[in-house]
N, C-alpha and C. Protein backbone atom coordinates (compact mmCIF):
# COMPACT_ATOMS: atom_id res chain seq x y z
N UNK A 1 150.11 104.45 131.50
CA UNK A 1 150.12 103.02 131.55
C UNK A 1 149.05 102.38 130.68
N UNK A 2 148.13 102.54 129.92
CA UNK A 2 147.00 102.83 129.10
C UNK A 2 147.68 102.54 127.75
N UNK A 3 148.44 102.87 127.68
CA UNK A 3 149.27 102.79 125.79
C UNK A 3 150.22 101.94 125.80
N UNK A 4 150.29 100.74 124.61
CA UNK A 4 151.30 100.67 124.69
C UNK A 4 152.30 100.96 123.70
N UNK A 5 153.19 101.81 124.05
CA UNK A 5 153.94 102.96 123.83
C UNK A 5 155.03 101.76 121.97
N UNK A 6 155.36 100.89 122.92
CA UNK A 6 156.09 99.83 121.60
C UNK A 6 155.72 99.56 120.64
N UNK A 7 153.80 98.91 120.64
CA UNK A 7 153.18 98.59 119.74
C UNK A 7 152.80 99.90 118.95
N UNK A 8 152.83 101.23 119.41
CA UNK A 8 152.41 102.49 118.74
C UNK A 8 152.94 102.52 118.08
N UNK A 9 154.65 102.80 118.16
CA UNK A 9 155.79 103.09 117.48
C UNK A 9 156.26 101.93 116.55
N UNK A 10 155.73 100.28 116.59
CA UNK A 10 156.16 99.34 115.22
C UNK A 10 154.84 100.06 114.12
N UNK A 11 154.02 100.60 114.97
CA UNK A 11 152.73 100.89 114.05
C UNK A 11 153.02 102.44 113.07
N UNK A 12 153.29 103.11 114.15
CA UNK A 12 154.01 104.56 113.41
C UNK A 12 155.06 104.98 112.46
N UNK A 13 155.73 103.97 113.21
CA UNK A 13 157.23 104.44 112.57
C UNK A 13 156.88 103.80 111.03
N UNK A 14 156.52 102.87 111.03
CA UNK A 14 156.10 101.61 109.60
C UNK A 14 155.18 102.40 109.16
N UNK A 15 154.10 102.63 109.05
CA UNK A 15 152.94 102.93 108.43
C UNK A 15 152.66 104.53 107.95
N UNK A 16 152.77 105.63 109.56
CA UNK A 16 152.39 106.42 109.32
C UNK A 16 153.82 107.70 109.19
N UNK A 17 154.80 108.19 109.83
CA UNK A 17 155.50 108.89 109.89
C UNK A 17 156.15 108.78 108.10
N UNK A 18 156.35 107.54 107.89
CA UNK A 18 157.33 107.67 106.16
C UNK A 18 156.68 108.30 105.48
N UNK A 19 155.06 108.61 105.73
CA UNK A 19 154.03 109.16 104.81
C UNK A 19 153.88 111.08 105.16
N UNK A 20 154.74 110.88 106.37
CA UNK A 20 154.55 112.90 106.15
C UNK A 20 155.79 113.30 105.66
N UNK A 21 154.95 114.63 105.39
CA UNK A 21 155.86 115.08 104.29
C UNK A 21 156.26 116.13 104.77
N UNK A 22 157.30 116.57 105.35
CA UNK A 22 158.28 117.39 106.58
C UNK A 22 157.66 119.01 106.14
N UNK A 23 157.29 119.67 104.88
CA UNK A 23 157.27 120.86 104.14
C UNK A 23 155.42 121.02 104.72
N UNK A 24 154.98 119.84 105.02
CA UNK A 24 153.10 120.28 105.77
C UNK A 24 153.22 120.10 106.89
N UNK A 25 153.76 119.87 107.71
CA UNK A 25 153.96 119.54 109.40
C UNK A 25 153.33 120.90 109.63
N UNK A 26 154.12 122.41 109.71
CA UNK A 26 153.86 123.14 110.73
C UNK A 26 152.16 124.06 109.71
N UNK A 27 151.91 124.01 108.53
CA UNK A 27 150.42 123.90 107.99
C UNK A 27 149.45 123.03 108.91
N UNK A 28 149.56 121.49 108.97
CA UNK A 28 148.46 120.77 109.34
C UNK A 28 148.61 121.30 110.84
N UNK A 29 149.48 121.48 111.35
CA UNK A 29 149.47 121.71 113.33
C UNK A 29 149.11 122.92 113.65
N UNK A 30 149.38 123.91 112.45
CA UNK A 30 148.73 125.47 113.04
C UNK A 30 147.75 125.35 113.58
N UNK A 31 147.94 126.33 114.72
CA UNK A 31 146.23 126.10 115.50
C UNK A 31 146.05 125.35 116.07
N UNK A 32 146.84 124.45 116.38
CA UNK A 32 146.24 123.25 117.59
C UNK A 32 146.82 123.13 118.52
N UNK A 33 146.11 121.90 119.66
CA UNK A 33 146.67 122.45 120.99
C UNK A 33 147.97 122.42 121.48
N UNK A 34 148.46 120.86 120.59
CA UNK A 34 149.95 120.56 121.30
C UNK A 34 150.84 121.17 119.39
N UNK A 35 150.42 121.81 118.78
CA UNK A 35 151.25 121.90 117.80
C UNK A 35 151.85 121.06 116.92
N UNK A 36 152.93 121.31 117.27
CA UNK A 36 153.88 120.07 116.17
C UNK A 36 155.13 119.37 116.73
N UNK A 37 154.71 120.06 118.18
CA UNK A 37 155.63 118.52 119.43
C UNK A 37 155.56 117.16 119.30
N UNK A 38 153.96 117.07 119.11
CA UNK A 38 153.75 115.24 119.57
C UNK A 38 154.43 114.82 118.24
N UNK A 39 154.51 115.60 117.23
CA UNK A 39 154.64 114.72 116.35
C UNK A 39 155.75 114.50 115.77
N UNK A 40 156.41 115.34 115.92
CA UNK A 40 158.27 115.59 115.98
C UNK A 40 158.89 114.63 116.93
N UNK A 41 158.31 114.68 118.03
CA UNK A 41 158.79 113.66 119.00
C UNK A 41 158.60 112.35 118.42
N UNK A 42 157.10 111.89 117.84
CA UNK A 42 157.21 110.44 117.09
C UNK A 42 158.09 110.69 115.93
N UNK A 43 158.51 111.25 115.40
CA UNK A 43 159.23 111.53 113.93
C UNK A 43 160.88 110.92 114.48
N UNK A 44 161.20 111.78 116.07
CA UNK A 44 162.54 111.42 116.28
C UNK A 44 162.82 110.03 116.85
N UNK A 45 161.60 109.11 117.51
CA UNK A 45 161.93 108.06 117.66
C UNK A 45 161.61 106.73 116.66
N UNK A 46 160.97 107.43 115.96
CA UNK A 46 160.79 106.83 114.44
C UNK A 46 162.28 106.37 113.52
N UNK A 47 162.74 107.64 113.78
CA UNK A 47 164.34 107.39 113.54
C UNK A 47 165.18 105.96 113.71
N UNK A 48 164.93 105.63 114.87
CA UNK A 48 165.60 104.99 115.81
C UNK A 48 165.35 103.71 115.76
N UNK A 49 163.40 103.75 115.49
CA UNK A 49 163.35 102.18 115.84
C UNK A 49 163.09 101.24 114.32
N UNK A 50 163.30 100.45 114.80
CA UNK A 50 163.07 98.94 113.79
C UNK A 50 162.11 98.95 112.81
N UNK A 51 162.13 99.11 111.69
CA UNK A 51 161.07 98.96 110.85
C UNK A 51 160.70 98.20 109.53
N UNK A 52 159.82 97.17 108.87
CA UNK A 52 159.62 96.50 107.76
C UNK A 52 159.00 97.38 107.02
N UNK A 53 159.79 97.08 105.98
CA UNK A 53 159.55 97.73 104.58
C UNK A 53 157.58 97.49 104.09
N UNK A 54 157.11 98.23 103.85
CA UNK A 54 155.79 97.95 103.37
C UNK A 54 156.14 97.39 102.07
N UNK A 55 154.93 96.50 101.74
CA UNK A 55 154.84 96.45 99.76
C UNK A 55 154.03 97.19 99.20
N UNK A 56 154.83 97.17 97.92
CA UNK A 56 153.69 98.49 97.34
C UNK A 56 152.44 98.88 97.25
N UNK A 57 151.67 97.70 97.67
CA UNK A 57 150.50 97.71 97.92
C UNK A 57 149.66 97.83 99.01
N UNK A 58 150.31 98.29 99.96
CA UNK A 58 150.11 98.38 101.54
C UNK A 58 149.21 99.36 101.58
N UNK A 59 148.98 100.62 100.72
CA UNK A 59 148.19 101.46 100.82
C UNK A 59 146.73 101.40 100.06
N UNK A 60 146.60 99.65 99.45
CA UNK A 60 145.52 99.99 98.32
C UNK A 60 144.34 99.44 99.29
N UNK A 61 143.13 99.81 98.97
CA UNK A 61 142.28 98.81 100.13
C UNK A 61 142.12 97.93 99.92
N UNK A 62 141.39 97.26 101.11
CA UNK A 62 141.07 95.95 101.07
C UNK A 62 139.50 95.78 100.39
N UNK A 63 139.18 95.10 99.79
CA UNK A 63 138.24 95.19 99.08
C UNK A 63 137.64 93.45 98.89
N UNK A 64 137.22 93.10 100.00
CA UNK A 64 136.66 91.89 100.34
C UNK A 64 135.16 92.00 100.40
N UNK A 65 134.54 90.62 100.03
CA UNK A 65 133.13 90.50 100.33
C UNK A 65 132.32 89.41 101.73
N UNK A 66 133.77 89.57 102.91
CA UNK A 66 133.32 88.71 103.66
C UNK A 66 132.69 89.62 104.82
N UNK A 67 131.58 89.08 105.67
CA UNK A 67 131.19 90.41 106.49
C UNK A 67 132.05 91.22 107.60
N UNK A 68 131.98 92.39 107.65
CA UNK A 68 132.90 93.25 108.57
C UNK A 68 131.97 94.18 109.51
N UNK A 69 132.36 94.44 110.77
CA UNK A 69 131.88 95.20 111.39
C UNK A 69 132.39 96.46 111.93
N UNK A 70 132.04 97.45 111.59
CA UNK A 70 133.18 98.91 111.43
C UNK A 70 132.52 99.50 112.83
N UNK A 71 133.40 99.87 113.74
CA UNK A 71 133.02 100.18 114.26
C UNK A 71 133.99 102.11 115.01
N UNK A 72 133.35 102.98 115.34
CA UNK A 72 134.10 104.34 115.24
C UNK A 72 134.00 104.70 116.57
N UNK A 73 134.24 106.00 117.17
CA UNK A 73 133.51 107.11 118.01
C UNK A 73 133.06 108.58 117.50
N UNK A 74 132.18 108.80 117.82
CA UNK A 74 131.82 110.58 116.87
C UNK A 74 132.95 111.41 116.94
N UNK A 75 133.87 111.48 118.11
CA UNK A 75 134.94 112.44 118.15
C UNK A 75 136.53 111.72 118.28
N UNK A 76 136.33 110.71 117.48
CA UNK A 76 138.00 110.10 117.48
C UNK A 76 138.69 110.86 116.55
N UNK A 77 139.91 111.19 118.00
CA UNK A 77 140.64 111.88 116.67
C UNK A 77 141.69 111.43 116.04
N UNK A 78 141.69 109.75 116.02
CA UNK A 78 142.67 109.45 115.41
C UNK A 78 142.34 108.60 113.88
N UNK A 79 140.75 107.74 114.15
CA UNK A 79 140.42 107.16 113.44
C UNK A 79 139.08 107.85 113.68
N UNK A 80 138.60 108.89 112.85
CA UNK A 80 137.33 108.98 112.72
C UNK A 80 136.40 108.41 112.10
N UNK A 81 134.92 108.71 112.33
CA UNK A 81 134.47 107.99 111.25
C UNK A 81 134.21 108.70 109.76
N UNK A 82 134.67 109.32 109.67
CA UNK A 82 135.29 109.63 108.27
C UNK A 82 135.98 108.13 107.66
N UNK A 83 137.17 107.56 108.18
CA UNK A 83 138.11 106.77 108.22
C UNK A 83 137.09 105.51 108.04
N UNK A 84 136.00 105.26 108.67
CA UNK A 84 135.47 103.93 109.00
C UNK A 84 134.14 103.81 107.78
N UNK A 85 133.51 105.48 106.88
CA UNK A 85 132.92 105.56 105.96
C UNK A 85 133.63 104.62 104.71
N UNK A 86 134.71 105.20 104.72
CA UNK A 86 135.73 105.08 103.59
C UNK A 86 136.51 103.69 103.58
N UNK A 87 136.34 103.04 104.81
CA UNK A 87 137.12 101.70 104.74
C UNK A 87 135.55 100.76 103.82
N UNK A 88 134.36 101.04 104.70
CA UNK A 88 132.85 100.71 104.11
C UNK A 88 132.79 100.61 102.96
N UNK A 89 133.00 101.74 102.39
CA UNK A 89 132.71 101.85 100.96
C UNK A 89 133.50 101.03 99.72
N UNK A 90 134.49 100.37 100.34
CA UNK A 90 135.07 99.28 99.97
C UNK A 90 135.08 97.26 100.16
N UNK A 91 134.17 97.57 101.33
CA UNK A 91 133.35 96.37 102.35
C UNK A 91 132.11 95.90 101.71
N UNK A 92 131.62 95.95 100.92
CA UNK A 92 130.10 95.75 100.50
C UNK A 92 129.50 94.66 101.82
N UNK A 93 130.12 94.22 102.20
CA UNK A 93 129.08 93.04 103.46
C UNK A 93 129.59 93.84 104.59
N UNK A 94 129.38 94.93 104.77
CA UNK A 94 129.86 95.58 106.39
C UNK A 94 128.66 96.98 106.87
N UNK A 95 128.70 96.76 108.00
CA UNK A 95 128.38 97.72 109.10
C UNK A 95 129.16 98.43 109.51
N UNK A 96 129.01 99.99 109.67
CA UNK A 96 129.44 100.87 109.83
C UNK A 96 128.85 101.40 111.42
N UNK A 97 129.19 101.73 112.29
CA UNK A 97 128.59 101.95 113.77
C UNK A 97 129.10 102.98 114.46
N UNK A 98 128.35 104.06 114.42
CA UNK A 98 129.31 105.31 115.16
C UNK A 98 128.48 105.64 116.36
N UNK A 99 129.48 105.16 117.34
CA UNK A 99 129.12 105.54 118.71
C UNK A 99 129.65 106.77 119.42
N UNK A 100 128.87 107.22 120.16
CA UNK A 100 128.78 108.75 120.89
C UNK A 100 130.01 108.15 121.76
N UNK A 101 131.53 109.16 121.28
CA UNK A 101 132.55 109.24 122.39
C UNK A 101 133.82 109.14 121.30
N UNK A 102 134.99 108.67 122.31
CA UNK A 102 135.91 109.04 121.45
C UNK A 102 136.73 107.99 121.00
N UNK A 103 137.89 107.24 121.22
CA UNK A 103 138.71 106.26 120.94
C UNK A 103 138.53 105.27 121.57
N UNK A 104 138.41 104.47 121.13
CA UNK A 104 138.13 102.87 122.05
C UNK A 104 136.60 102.71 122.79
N UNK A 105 135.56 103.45 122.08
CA UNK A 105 134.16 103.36 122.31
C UNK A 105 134.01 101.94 122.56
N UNK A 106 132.93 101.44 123.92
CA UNK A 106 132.64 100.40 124.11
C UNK A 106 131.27 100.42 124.46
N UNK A 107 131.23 99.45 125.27
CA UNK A 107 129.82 99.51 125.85
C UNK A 107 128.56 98.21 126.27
N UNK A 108 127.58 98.24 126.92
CA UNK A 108 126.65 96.71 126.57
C UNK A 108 126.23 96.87 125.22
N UNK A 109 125.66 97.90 124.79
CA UNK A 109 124.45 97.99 123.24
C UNK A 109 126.02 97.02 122.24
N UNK A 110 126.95 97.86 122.15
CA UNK A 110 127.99 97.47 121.09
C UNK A 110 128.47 96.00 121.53
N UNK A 111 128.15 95.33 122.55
CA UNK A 111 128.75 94.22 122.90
C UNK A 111 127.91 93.30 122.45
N UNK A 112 126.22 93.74 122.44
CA UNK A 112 125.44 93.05 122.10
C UNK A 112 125.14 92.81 120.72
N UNK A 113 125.79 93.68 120.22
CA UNK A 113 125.79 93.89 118.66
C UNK A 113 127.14 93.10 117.90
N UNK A 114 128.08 92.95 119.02
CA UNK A 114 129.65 92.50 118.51
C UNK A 114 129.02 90.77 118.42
N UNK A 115 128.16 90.44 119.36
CA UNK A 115 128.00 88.67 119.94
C UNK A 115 127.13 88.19 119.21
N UNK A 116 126.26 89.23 118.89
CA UNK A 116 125.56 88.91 117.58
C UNK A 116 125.79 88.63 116.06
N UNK A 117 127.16 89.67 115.60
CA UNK A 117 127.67 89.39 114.52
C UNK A 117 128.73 88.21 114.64
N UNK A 118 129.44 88.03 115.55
CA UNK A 118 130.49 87.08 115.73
C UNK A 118 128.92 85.38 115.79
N UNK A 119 127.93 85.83 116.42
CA UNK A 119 127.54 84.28 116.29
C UNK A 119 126.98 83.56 115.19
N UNK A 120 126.38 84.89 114.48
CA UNK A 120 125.89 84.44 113.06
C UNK A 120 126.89 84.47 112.10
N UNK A 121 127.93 85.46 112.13
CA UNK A 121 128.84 85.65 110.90
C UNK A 121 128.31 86.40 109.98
N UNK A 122 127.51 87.62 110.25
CA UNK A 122 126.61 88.00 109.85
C UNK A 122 126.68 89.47 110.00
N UNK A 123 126.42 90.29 108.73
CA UNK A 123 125.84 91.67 109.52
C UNK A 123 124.46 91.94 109.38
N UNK A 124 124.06 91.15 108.66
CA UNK A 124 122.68 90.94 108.43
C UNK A 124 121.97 91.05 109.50
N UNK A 125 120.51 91.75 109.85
CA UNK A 125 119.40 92.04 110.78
C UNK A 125 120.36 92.04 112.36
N UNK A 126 121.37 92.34 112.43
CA UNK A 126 121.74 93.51 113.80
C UNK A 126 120.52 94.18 114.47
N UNK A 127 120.74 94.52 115.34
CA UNK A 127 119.52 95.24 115.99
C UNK A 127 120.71 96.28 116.06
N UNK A 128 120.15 97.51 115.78
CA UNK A 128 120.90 98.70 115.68
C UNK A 128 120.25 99.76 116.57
N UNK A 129 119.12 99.31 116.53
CA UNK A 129 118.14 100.68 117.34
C UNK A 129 118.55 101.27 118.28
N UNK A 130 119.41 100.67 119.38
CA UNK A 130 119.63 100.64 120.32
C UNK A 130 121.02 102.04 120.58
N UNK A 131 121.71 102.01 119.78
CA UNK A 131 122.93 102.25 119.13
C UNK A 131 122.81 104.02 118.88
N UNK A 132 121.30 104.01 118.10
CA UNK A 132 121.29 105.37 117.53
C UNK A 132 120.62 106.40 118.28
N UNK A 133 120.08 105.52 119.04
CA UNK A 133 119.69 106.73 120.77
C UNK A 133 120.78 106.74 121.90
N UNK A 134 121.89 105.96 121.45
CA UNK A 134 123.02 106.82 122.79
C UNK A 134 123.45 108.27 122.54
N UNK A 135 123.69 108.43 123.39
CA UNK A 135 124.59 110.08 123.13
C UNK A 135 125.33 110.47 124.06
N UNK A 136 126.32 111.04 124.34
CA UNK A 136 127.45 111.44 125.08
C UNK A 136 126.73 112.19 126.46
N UNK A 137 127.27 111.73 127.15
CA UNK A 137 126.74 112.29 128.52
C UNK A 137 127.58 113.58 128.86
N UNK A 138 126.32 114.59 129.11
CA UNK A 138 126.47 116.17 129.24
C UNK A 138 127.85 116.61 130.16
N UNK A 139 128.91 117.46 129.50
CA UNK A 139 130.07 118.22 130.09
C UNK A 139 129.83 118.90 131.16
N UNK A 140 129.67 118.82 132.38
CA UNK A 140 129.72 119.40 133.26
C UNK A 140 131.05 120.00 133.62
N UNK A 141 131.61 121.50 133.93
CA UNK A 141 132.57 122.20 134.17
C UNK A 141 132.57 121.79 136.03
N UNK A 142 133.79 121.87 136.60
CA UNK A 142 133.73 121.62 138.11
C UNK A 142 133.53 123.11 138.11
N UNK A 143 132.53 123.30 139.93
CA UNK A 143 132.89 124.78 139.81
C UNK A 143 133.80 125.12 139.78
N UNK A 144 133.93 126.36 139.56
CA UNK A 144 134.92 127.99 140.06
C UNK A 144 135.75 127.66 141.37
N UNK A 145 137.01 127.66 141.58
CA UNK A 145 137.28 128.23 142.90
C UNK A 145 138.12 129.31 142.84
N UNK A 146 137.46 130.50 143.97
CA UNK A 146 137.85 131.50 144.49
C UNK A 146 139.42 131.57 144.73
């Protein structure tokens, strides 16, 4: 109940599925946990649903000088910050922010940092400090049962 499953699929089917290329599917999935299910499964309802044509330029970046605030998680695995370096490096007025966790990182430090850029319009003098001493709180295994 967490996803919504519709907005994934105008996003997938459009953007990302026309871009694989059927001959690397079972290469990129070797070795992983769910294989090359999840993604066959989006491939077959990709089929199905509704989609606008991109323009040819849909893939070039955006390359603006108004300020942006990038924000990641250390272990997203959908948008890493790999993904959020590389959008940057095209941003010249942006912040880049990688927070300890995974998809949809939140938090007070990042909220305080979001109210700050939204009030000035600004990425200018952020207080960041705050940001680069979080860290993921330790994996504890449940015990063993017998």
């Amino acid at each position: 109940g967490m996803i919504a499953f519709g907005m994934l699929f105008c996003v997938t089917a459009s953007e990302d599925i026309p871009r694989i290329k059927p001959e690397q599917i079972e290469i990129a999935c070797a070795n992983t946990f769910l294989g090359s299910t999840r993604l066959r499964e989006r491939m077959a309802v990709a089929k199905i649903w509704p989609v606008i044509p991109e323009p040819p330029s849909f893939a070039e970046p955006v390359d603006v000088d108004i300020p942006v605030l990038l924000v990641s998680g250390s272990h997203d695995p959908v948008t890493s910050p790999y993904w959020g370096e590389e959008a940057a490096s095209h941003l010249p007025n942006s912040v880049h922010i990688i927070l300890p966790g995974g998809h949809g990182v939140s938090g007070p430090e990042l909220h305080k940092i979001e109210r700050a850029f939204l009030e000035n319009a600004s990425v200018k003098n952020l207080d960041l400090s705050k940001i680069k001493k979080l860290r993921m709180p330790p994996l504890v295994m449940p015990a063993r049962r017998n």
